[in-house]
N, C-alpha and C. Protein backbone atom coordinates (compact mmCIF):
# COMPACT_ATOMS: atom_id res chain seq x y z
N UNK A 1 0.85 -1.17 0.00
CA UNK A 1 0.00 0.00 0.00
C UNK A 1 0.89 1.24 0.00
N UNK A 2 0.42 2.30 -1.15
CA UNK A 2 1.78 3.41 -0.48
C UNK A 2 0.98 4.19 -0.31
N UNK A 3 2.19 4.98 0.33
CA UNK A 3 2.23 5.86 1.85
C UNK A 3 1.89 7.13 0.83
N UNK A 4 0.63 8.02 1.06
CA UNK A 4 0.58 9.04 0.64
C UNK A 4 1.42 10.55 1.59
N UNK A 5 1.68 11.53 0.80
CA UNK A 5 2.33 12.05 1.78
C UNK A 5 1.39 13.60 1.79
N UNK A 6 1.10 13.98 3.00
CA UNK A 6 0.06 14.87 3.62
C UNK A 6 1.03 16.37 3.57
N UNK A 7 -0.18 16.65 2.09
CA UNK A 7 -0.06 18.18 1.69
C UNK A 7 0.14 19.12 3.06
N UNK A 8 1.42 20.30 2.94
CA UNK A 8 1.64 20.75 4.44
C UNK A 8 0.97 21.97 4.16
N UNK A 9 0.32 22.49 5.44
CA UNK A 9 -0.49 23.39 5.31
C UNK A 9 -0.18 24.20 6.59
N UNK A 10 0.45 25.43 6.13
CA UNK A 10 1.14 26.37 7.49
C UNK A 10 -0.26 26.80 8.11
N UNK A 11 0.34 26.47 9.78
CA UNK A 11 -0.74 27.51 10.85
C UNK A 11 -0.28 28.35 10.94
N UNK A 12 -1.14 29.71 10.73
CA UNK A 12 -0.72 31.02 10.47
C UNK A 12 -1.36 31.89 11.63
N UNK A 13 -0.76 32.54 12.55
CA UNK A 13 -1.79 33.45 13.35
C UNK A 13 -1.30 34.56 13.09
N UNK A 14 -2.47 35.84 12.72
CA UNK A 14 -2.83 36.83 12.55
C UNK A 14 -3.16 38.00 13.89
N UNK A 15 -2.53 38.63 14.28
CA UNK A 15 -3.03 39.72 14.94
C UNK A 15 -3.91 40.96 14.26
N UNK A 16 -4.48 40.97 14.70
CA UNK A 16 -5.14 41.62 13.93
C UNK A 16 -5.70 43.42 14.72
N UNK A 17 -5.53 44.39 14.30
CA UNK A 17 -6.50 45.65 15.02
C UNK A 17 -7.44 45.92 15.15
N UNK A 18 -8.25 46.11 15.95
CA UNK A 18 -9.60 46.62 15.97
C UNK A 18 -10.10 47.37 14.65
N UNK A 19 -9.65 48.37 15.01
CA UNK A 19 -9.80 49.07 14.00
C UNK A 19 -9.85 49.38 12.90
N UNK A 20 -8.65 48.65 12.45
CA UNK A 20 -8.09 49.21 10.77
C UNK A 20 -8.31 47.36 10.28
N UNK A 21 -7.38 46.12 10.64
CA UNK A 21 -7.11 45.25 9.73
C UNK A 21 -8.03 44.34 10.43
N UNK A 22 -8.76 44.30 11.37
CA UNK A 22 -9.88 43.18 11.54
C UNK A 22 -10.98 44.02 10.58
N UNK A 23 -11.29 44.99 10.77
CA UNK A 23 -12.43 45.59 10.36
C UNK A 23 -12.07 45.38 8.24
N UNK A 24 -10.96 45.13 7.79
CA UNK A 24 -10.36 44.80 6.53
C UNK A 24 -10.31 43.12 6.06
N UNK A 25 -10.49 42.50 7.10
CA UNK A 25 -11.05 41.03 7.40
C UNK A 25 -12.54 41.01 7.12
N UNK A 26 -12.80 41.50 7.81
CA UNK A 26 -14.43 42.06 7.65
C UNK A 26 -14.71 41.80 6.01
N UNK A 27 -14.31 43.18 5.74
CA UNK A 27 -14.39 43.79 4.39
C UNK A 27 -14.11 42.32 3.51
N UNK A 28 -12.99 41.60 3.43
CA UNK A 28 -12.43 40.62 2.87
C UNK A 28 -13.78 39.43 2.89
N UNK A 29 -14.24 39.03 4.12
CA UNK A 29 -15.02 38.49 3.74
C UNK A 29 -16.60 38.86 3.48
N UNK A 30 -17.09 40.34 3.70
CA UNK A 30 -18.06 40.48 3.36
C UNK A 30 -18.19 40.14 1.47
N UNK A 31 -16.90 40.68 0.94
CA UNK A 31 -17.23 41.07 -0.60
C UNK A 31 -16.73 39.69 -0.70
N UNK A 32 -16.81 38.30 -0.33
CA UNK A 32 -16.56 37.50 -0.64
C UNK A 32 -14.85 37.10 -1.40
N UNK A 33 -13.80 37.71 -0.60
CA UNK A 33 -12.67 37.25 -1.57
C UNK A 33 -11.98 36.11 -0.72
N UNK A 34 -11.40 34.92 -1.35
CA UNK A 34 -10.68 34.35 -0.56
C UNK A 34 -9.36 34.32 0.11
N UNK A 35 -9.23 33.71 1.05
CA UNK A 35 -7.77 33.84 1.86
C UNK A 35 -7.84 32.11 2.72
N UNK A 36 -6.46 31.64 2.57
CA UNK A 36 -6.17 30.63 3.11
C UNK A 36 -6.98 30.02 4.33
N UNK A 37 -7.54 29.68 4.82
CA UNK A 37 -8.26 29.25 5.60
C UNK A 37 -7.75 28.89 6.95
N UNK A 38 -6.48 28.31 6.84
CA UNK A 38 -5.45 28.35 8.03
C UNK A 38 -5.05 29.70 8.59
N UNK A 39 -5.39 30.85 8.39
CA UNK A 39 -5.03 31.89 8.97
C UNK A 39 -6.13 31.88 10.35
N UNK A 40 -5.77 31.65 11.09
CA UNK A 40 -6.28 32.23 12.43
C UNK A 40 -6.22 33.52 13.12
N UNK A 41 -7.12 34.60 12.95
CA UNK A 41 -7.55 35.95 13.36
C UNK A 41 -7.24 35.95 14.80
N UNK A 42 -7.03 37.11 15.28
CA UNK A 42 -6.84 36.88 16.57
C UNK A 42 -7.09 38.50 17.25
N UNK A 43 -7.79 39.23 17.53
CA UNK A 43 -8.29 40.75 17.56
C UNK A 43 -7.59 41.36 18.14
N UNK A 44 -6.84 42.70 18.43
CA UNK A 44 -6.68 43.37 19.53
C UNK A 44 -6.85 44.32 19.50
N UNK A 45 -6.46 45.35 20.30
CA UNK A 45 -7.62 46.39 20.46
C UNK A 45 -6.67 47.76 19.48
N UNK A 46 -5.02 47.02 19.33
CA UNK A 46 -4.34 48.25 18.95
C UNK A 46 -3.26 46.95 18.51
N UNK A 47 -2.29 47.87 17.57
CA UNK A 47 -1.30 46.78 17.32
C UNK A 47 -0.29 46.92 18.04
N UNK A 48 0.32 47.72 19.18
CA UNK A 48 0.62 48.01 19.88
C UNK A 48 0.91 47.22 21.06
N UNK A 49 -0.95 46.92 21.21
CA UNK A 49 -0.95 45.64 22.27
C UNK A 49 -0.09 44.25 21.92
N UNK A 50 0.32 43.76 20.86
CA UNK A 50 0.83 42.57 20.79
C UNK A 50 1.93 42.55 21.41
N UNK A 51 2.08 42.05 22.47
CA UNK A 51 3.34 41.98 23.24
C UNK A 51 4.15 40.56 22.73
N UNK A 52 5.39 40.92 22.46
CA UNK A 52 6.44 39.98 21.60
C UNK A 52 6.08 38.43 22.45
N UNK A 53 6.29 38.44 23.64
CA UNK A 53 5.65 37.16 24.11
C UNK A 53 4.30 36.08 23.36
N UNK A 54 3.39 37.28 22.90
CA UNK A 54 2.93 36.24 22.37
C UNK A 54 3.18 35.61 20.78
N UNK A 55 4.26 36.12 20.25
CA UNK A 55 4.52 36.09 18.73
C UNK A 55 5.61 34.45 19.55
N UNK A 56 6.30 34.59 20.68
CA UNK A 56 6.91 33.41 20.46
C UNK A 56 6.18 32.30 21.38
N UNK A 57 5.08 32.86 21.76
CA UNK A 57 3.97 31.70 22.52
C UNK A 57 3.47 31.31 21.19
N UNK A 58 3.02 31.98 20.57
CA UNK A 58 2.72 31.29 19.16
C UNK A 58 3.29 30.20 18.28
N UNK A 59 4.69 30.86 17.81
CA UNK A 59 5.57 29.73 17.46
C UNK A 59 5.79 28.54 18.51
N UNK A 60 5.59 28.54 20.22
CA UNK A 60 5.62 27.44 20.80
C UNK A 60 4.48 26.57 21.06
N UNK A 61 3.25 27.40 20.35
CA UNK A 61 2.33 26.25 20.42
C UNK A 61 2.11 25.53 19.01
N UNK A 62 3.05 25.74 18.02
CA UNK A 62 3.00 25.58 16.58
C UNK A 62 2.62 25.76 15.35
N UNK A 63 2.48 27.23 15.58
CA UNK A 63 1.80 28.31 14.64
C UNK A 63 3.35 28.26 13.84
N UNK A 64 3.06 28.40 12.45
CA UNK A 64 4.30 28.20 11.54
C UNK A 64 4.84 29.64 10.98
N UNK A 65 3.64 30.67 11.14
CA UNK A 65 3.91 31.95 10.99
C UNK A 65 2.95 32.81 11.92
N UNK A 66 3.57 33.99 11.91
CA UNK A 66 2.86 35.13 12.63
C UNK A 66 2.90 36.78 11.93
N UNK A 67 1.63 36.78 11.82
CA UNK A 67 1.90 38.01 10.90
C UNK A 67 1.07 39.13 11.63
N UNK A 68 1.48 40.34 11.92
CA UNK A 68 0.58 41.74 12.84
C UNK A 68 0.50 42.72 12.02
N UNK A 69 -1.15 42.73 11.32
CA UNK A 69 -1.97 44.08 10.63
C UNK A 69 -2.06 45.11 11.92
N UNK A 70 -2.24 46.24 11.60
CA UNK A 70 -2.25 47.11 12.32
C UNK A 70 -2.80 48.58 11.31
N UNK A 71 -3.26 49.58 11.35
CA UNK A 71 -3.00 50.76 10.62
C UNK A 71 -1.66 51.04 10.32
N UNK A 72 -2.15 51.70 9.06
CA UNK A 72 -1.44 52.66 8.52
C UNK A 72 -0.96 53.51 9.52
N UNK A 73 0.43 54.11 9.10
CA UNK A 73 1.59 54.28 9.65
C UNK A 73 0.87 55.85 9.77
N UNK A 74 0.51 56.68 10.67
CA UNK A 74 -0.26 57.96 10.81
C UNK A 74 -1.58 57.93 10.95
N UNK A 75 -2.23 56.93 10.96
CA UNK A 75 -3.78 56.30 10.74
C UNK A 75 -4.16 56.11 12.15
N UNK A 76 -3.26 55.60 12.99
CA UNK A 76 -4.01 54.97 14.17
C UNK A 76 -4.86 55.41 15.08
N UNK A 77 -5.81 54.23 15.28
CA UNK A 77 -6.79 55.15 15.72
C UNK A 77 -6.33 56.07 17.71
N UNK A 78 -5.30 55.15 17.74
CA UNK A 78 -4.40 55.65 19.70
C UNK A 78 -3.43 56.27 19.10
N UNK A 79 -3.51 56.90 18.04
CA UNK A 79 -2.40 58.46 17.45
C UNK A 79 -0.90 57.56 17.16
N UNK A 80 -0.19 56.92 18.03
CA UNK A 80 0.98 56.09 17.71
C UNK A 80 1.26 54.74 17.74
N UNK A 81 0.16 54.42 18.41
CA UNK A 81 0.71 52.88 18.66
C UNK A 81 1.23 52.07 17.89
N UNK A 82 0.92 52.42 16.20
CA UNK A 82 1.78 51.12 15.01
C UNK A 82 3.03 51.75 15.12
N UNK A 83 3.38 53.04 15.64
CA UNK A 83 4.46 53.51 15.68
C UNK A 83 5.60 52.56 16.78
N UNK A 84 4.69 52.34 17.87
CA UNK A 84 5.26 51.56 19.07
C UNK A 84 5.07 49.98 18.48
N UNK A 85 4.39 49.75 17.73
CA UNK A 85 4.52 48.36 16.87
C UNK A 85 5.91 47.92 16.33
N UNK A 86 5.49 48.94 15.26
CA UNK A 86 6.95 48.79 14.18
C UNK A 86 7.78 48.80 15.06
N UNK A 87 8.39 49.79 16.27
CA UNK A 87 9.68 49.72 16.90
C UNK A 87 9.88 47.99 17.38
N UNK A 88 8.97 48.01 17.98
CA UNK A 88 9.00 46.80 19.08
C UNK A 88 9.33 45.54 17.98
N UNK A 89 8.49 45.16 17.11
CA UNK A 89 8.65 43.95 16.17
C UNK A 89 10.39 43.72 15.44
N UNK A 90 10.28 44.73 14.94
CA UNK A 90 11.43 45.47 14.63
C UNK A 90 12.74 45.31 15.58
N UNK A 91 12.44 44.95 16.96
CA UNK A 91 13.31 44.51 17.66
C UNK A 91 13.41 42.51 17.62
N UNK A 92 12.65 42.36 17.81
CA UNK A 92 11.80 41.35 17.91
C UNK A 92 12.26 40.38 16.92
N UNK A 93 12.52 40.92 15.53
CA UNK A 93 12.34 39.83 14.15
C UNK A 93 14.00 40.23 14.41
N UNK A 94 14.52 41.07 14.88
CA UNK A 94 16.39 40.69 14.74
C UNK A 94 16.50 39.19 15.76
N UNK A 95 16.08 39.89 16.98
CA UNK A 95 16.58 38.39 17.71
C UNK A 95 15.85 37.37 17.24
N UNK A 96 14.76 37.14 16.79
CA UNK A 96 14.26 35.74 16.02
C UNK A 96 15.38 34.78 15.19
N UNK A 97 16.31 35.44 14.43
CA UNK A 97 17.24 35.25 13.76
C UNK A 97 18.41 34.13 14.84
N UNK A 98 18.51 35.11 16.07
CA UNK A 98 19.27 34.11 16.60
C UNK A 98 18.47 32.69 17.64
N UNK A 99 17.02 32.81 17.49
CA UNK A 99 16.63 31.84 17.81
C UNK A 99 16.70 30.88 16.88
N UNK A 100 16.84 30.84 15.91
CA UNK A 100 16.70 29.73 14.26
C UNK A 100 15.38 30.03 13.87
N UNK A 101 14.51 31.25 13.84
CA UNK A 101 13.22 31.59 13.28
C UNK A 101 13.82 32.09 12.21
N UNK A 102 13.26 31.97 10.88
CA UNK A 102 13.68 32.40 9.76
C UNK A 102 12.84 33.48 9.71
N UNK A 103 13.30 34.46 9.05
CA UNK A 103 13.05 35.46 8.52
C UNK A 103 11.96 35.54 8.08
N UNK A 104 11.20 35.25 7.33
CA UNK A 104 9.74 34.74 6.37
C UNK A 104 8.96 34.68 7.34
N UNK A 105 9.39 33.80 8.22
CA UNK A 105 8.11 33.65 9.69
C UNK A 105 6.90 34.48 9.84
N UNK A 106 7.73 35.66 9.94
CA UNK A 106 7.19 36.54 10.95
C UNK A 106 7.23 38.02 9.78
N UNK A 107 6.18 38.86 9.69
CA UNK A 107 5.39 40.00 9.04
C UNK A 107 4.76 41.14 9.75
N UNK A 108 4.92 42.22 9.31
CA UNK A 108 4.26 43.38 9.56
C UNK A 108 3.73 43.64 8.58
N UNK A 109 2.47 44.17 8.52
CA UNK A 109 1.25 44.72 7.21
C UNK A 109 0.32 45.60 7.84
N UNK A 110 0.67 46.55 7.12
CA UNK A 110 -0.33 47.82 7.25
C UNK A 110 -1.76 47.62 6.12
N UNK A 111 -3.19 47.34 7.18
CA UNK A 111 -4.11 47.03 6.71
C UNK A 111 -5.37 47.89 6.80
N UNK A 112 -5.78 48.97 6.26
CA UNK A 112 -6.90 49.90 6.61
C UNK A 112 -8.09 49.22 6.31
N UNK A 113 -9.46 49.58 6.69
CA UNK A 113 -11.00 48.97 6.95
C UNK A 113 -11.38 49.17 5.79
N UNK A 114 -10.87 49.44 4.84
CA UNK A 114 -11.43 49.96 3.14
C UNK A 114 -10.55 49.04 2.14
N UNK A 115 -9.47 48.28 2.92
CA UNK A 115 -8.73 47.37 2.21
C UNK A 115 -8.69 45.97 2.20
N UNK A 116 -10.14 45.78 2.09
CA UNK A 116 -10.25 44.38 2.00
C UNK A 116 -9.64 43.23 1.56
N UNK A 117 -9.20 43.73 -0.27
CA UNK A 117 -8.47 43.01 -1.38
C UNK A 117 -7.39 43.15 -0.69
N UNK A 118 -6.75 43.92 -0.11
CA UNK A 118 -5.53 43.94 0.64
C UNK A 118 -5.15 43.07 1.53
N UNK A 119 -5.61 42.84 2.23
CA UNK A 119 -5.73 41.93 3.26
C UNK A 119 -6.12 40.37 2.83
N UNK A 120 -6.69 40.17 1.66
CA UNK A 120 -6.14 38.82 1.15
C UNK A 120 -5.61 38.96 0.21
N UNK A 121 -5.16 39.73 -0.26
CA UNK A 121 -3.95 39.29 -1.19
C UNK A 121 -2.85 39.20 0.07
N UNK A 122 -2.45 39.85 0.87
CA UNK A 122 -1.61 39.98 1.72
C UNK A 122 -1.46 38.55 2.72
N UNK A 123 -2.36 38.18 3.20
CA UNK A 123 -2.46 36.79 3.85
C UNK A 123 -1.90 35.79 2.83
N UNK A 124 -2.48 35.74 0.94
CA UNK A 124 -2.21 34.61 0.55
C UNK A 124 -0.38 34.78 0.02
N UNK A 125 -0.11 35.78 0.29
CA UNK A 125 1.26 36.00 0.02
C UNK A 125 2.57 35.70 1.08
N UNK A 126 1.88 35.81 2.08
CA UNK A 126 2.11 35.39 3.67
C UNK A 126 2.41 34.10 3.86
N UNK A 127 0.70 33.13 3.53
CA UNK A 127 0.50 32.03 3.43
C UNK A 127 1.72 31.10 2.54
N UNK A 128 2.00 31.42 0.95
CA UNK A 128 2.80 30.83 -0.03
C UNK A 128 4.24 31.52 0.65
N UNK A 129 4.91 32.32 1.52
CA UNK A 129 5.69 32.40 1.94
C UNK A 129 6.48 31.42 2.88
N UNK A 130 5.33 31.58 4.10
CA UNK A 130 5.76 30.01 5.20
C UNK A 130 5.74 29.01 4.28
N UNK A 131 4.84 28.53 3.47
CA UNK A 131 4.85 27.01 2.95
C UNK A 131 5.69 26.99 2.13
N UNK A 132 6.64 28.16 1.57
CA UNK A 132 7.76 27.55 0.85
C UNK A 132 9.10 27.12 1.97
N UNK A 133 8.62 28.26 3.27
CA UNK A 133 9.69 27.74 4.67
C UNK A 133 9.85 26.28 5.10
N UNK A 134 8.72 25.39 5.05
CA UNK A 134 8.11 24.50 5.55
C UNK A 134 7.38 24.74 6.62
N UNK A 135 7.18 23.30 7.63
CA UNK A 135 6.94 23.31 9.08
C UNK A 135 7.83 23.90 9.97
N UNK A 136 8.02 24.52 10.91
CA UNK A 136 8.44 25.47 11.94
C UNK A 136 8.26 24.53 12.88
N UNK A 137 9.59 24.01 13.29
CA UNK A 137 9.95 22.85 14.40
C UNK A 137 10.79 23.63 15.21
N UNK A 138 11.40 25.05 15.55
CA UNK A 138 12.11 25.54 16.53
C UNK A 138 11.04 26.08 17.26
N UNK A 139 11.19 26.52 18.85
CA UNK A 139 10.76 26.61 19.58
C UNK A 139 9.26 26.31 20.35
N UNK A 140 8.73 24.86 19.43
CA UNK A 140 8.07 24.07 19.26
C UNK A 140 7.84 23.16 20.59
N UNK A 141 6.95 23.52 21.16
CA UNK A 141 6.72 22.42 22.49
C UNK A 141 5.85 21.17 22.12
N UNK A 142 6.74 20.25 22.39
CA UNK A 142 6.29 19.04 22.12
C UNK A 142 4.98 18.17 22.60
N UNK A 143 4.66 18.97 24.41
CA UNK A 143 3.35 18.87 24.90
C UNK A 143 2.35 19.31 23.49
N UNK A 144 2.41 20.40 22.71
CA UNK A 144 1.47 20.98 22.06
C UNK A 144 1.00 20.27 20.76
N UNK A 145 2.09 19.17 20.01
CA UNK A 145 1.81 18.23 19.40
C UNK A 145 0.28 17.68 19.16
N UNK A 146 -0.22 17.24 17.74
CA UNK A 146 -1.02 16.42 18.07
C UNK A 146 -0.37 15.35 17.32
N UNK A 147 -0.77 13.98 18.41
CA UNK A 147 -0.15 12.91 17.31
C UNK A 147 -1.32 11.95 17.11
């Protein structure tokens, strides 16, 4: 009998803003466009809020990428916070490097509530990014496995 071998399909989590790139999720799926289905949304109230902890709680529960929409860079609706984004990630994706996170992993995307098409084209570009990485086996907890 042979062994078929199981198409890989990256878990992707999405941070997403209140404001600007959930509300562009929205948009994405009201007008019906598609986006990978493995992207897992995840809301917050600012992009700001994503504290780097959870970009590598992510990768340790076996999310293969992580990508944080936020507004436009002057847009926000808390006046700076993608400003305090970009710095912080921006710190964040250097040391990834010396964890063995590749580069590709991990994304910043500026997503406004009027940019629906944006926001999946942007996910499926995201999406064909990790899956050319592969599976993401560093900092991977093995409790989190399913076997």
């Amino acid at each position: 009998m042979p062994m078929t071998k199981k198409e890989f399909r990256p878990k992707i989590i999405a941070f997403c803003c209140n404001w600007c790139s959930y509300a562009g999720a929205d948009l994405a799926g009201t007008n019906r466009l598609n986006y990978p289905a493995d992207v897992k949304i995840i809301r917050v109230p600012c992009s700001c809020r994503v504290n780097p902890l959870f970009i590598l709680r992510a990768f340790q529960r076996g999310a293969d990428g992580v990508i944080i929409c936020g507004c436009h860079p002057g847009d926000c609706h808390y006046t700076s916070g993608n400003y305090f984004a970009r710095r912080r990630m921006t710190l964040l994706f250097s040391m990834l490097g010396y964890l063995g996170i590749e580069h590709g992993r991990t994304r910043v995307a500026w997503v406004s509530a009027a940019e629906g098409a944006k926001f999946a084209a942007t996910m499926d570009s995201f999406v064909q990014t990790v899956a050319q990485l592969g599976e993401n086996t560093r900092l991977e907890d093995l409790r989190c496995k399913n076997n």
